[in-house]
N, C-alpha and C. Protein backbone atom coordinates (compact mmCIF):
# COMPACT_ATOMS: atom_id res chain seq x y z
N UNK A 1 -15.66 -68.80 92.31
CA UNK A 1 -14.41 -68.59 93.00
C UNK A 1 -14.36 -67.14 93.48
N UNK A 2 -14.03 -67.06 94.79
CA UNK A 2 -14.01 -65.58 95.14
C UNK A 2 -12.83 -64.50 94.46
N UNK A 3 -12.67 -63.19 94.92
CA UNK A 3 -12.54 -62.49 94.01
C UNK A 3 -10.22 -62.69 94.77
N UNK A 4 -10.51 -63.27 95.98
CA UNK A 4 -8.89 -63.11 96.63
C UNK A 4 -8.08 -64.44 95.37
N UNK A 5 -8.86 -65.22 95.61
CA UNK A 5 -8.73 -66.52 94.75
C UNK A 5 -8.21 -66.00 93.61
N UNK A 6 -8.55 -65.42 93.12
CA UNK A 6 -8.57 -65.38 91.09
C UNK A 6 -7.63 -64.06 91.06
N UNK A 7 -7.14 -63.33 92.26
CA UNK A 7 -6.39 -61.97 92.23
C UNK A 7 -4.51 -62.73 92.68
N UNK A 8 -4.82 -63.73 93.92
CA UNK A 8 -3.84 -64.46 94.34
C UNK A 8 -3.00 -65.43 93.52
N UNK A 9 -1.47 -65.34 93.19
CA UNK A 9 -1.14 -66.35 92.31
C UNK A 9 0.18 -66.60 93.55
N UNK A 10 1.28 -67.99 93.06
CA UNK A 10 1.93 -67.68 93.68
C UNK A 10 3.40 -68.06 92.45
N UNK A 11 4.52 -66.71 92.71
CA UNK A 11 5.37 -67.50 92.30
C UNK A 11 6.73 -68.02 92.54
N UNK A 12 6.90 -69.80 92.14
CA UNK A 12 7.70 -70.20 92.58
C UNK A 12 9.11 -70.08 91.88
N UNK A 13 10.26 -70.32 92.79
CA UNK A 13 11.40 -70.05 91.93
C UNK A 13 12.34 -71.77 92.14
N UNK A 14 13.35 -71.84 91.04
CA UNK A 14 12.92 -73.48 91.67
C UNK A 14 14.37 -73.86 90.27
N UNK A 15 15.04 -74.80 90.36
CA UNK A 15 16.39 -74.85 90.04
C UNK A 15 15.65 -76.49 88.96
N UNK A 16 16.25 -76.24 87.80
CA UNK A 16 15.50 -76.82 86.67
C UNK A 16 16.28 -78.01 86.19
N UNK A 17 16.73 -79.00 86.19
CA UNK A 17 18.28 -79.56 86.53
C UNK A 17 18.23 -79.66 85.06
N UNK A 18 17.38 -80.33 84.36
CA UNK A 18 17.57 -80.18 82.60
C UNK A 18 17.85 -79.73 81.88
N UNK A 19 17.76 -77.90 82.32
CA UNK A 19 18.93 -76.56 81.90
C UNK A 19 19.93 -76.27 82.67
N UNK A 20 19.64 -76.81 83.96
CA UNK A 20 20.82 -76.76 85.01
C UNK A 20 20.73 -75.06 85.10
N UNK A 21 19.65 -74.53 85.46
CA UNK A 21 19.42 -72.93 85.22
C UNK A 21 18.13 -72.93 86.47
N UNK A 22 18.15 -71.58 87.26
CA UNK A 22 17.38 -71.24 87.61
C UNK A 22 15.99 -70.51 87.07
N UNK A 23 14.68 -70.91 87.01
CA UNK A 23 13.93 -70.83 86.61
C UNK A 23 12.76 -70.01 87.56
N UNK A 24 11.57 -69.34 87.28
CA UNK A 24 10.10 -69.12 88.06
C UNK A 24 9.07 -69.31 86.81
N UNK A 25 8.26 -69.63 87.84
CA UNK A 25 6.98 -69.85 87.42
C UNK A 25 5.93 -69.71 88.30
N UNK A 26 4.72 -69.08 87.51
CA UNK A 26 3.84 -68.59 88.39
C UNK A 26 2.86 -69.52 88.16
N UNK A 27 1.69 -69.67 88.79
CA UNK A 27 0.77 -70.91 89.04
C UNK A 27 -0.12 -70.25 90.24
N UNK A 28 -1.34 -70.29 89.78
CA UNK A 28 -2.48 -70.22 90.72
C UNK A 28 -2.92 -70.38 91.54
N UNK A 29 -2.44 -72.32 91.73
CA UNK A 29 -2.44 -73.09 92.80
C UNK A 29 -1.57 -74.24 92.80
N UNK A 30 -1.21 -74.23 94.59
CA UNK A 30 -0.38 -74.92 94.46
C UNK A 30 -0.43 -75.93 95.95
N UNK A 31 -0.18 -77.11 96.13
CA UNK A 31 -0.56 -77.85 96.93
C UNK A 31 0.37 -79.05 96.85
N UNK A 32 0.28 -80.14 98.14
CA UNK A 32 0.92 -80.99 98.33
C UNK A 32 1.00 -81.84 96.53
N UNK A 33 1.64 -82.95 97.08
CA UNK A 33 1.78 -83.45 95.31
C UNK A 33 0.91 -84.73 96.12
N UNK A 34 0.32 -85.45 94.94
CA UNK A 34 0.02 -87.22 94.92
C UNK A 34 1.02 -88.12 94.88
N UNK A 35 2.16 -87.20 94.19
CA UNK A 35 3.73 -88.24 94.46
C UNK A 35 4.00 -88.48 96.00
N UNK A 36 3.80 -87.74 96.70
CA UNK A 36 4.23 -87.88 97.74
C UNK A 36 5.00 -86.67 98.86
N UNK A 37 5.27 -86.72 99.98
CA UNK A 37 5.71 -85.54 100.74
C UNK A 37 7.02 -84.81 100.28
N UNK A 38 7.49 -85.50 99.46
CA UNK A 38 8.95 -84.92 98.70
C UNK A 38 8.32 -84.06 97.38
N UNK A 39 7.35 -83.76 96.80
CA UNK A 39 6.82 -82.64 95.66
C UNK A 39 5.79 -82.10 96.38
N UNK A 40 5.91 -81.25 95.25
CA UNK A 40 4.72 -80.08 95.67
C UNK A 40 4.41 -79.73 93.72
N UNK A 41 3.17 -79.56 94.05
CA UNK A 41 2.02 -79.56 92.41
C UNK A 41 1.77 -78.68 92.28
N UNK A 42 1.82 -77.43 91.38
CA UNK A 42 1.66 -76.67 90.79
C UNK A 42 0.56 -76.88 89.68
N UNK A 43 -0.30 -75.67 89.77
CA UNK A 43 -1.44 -76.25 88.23
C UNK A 43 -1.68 -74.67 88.16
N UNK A 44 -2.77 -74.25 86.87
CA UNK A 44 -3.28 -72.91 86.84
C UNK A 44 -1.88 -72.02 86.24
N UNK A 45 -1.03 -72.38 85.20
CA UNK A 45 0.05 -71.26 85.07
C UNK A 45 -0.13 -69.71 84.83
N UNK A 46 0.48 -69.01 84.93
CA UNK A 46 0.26 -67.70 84.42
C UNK A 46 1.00 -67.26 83.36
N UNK A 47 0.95 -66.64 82.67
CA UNK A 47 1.76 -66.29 81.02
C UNK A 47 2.01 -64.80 81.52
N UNK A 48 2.30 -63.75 81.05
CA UNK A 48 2.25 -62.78 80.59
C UNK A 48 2.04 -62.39 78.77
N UNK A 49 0.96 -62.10 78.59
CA UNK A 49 0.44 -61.82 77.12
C UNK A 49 0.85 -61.04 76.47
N UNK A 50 1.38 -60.08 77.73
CA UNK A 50 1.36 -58.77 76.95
C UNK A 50 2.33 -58.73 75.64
N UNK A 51 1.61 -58.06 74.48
CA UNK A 51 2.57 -57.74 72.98
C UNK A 51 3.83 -56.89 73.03
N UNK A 52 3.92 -56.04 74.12
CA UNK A 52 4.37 -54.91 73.80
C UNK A 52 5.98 -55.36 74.54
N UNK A 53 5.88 -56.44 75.29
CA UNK A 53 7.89 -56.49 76.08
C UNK A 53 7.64 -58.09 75.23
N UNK A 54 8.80 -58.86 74.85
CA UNK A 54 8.95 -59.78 74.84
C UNK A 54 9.91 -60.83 75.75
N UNK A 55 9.82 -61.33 76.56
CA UNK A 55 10.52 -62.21 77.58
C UNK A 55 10.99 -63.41 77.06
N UNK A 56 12.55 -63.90 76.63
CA UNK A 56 12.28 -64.56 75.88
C UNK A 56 12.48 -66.09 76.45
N UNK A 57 12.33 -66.01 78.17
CA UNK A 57 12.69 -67.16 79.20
C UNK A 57 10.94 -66.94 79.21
N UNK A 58 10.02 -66.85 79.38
CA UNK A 58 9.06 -66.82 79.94
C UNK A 58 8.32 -67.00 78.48
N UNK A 59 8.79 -66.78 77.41
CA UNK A 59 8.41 -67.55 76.13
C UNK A 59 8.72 -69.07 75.96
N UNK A 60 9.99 -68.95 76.15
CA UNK A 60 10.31 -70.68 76.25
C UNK A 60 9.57 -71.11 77.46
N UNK A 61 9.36 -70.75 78.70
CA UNK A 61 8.28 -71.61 79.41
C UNK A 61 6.92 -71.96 79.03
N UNK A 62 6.55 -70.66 78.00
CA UNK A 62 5.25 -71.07 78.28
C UNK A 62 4.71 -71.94 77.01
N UNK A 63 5.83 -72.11 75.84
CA UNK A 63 5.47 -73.19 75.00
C UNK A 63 5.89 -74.41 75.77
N UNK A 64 6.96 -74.49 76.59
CA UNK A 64 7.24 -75.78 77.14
C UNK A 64 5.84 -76.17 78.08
N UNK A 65 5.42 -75.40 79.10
CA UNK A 65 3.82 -75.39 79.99
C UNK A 65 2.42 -75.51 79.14
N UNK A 66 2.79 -75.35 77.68
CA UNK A 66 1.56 -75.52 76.99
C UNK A 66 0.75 -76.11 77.14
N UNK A 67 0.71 -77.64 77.17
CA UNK A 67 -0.11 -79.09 77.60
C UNK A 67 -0.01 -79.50 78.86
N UNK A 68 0.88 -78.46 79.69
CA UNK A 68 1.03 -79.49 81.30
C UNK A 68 -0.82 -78.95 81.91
N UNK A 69 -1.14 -80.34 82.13
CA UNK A 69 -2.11 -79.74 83.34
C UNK A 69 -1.70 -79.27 84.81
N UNK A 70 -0.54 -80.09 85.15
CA UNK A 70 -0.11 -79.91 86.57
C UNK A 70 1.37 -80.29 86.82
N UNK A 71 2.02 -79.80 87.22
CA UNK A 71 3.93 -79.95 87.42
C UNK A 71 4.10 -80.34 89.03
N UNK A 72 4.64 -81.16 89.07
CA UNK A 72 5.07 -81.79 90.57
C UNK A 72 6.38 -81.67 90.54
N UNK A 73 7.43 -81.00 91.35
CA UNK A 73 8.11 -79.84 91.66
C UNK A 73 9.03 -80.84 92.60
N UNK A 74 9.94 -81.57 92.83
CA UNK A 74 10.80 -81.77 94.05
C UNK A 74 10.83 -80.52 94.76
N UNK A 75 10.78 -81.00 96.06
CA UNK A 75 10.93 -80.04 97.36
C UNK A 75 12.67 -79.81 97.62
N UNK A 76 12.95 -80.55 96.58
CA UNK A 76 15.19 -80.15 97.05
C UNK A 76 14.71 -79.14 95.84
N UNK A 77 14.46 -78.99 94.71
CA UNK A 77 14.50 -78.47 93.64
C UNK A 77 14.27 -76.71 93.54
N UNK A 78 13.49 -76.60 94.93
CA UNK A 78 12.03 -75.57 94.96
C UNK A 78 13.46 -74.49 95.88
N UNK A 79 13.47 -73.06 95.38
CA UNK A 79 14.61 -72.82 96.38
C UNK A 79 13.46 -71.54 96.85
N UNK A 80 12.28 -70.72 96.55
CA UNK A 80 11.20 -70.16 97.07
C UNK A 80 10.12 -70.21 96.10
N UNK A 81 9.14 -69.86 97.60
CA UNK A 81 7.59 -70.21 97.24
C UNK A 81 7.33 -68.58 97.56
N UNK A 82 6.45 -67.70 96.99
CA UNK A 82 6.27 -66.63 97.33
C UNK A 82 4.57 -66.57 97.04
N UNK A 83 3.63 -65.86 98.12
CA UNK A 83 2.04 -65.44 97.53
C UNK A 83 2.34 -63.96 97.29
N UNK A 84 1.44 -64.18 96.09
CA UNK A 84 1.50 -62.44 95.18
C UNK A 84 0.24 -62.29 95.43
N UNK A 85 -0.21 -61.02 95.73
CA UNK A 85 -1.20 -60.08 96.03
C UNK A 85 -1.53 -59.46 97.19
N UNK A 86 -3.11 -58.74 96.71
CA UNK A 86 -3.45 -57.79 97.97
C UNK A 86 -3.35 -57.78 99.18
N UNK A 87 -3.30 -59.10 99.58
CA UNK A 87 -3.09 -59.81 101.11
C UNK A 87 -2.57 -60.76 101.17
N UNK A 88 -1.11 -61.16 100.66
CA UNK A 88 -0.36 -62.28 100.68
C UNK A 88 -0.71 -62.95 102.15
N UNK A 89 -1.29 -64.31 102.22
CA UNK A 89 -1.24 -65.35 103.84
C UNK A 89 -0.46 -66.34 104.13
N UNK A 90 0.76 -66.90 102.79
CA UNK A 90 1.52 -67.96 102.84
C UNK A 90 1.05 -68.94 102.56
N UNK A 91 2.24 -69.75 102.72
CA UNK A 91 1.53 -70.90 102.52
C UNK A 91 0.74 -71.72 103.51
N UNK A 92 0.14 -72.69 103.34
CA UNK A 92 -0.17 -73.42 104.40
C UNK A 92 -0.56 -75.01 103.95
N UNK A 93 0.72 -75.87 104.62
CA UNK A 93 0.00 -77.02 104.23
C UNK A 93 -0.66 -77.47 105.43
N UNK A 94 -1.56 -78.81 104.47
CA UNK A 94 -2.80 -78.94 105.52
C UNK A 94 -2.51 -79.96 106.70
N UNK A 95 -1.54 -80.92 105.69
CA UNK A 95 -0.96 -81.78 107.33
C UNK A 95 0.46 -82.05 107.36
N UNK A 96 1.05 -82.50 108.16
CA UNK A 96 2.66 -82.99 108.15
C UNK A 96 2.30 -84.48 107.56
N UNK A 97 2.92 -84.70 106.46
CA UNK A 97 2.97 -86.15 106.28
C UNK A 97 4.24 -86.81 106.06
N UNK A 98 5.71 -86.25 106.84
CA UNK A 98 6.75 -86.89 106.84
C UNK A 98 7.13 -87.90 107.71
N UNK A 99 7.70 -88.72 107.96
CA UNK A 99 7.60 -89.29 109.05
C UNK A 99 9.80 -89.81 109.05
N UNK A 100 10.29 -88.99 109.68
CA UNK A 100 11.69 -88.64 109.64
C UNK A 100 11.71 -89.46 110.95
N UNK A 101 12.40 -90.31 110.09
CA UNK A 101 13.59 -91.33 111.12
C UNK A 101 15.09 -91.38 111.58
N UNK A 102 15.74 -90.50 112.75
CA UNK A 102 16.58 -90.02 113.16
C UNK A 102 17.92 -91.46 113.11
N UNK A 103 18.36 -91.83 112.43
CA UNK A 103 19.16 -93.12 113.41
C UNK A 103 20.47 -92.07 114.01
N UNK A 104 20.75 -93.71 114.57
CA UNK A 104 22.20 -93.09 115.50
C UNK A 104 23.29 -93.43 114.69
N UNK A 105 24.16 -92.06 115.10
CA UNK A 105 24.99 -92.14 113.76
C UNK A 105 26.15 -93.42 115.00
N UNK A 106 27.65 -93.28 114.19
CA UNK A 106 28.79 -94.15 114.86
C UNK A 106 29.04 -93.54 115.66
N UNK A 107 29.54 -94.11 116.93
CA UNK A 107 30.03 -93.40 117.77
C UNK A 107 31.60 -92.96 117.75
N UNK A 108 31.66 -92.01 117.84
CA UNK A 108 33.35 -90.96 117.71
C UNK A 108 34.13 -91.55 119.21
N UNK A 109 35.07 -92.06 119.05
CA UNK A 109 36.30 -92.32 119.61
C UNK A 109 37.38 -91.22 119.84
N UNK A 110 37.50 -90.45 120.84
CA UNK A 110 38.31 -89.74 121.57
C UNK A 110 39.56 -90.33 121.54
N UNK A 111 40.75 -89.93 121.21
CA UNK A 111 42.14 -90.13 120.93
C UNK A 111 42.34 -90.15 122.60
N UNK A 112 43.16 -91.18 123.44
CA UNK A 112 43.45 -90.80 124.51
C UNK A 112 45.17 -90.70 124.41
């Protein structure tokens, strides 16, 4: 893996409805979901190790993230996506796979 890869994380911020609390989490990679065009998959978390601050939201995540291999994220849920590092490029997904069907709403009646 090159060296942008393993320096690049991204993190998301994203509304948790089970604490009903706003939450982030950082993750390595992140890509369309297999659920479908409504998630987005997160895998690769990031911790902070360090001994010396204790965080005690980013403690409770990361025993809760312990066993996840990968988190699929609702796209209503997700309120930003941010790339961290030397040369942040965004995101980029690879195709549109929505397929948004406009109907016609009722038609409004003018009082005469």
């Amino acid at each position: 893996m090159n060296d942008k890869a393993r320096t690049n994380y991204y993190r998301v911020i994203y509304k948790d409805p089970a604490k009903d609390a706003v939450r982030t989490l950082k993750a390595r990679t992140i890509r369309d979901s297999s659920l479908g065009p409504t998630f987005v998959e997160l895998s690769e978390f990031i911790f902070d190790d360090s001994k010396l601050i204790v965080n005690p939201e980013e403690e409770e995540l990361k025993e809760h993230y312990a066993n996840v291999e990968r988190l699929h994220l609702a796209i209503f849920n997700i309120l930003t996506i941010e790339e961290i590092g030397p040369n942040p490029g965004g995101l980029k997904l690879s195709t549109e796979r929505a397929n948004v069907v406009v109907l016609p709403g009722p038609n409004k009646k003018k009082d005469s």
